[in-house]
Protein backbone atom coordinates (compact mmCIF):
# COMPACT_ATOMS: atom_id res chain seq x y z
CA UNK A 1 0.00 0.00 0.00
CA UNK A 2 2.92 2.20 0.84
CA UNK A 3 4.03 1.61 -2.85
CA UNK A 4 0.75 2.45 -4.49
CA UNK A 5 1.05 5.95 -2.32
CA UNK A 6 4.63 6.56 -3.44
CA UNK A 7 3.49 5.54 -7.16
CA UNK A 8 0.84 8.61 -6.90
CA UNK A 9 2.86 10.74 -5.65
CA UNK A 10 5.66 10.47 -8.04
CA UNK A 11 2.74 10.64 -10.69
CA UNK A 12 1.66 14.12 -9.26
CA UNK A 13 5.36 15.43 -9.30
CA UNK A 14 5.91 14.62 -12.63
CA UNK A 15 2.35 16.03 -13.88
CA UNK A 16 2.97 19.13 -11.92
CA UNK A 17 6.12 19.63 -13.95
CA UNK A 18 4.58 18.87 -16.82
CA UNK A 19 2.05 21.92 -16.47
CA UNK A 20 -1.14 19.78 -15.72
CA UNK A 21 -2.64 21.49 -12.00
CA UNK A 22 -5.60 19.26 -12.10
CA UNK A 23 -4.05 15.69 -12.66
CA UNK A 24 -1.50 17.01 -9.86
CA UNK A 25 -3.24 17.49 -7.78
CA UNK A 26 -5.78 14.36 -8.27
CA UNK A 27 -2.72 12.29 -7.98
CA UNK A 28 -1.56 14.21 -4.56
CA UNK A 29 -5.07 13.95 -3.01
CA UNK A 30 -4.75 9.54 -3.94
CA UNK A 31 -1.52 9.79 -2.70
CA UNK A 32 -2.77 11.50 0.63
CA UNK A 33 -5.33 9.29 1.29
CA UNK A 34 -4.00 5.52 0.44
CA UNK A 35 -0.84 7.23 3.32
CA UNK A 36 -3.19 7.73 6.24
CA UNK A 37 -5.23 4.45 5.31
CA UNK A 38 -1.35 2.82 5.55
CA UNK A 39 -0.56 4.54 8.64
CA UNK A 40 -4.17 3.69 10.29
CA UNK A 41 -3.58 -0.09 9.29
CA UNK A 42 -0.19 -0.17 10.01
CA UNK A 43 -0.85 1.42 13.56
CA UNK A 44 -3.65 -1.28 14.08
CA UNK A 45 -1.26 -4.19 13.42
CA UNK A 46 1.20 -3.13 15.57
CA UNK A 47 -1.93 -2.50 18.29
CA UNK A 48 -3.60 -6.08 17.45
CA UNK A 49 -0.42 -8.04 17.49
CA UNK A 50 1.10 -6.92 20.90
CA UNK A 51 -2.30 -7.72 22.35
CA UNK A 52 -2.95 -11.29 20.70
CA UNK A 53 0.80 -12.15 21.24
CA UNK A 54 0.73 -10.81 25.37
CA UNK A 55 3.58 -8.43 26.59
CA UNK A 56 6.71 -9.55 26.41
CA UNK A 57 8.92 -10.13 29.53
């Protein structure tokens, strides 16, 4: 998921140098959202894993 957000944002880089605003910034707004549904997930996994696993000694 962290690739597809890169991938996007890369995209709306390369259309912003190209002159095209409204690709650009369709691209950055993808790119925005697929990072905070990573960093929600990836926060949850850590959360759900320390709990099923039990704290470590």
């Amino acid at each position: 998921m962290l690739y597809w957000a890169l991938v996007f944002l890369v995209i709306a880089v390369i259309a912003a140098v190209l002159g095209f605003g409204g690709i650009a910034a369709g691209a950055a707004s993808i790119a925005k959202i697929i990072f905070i549904v990573f960093i929600i997930l990836f926060v949850l996994s850590l959360i759900f894993g320390n709990i099923r696993r039990g704290p470590r000694p």
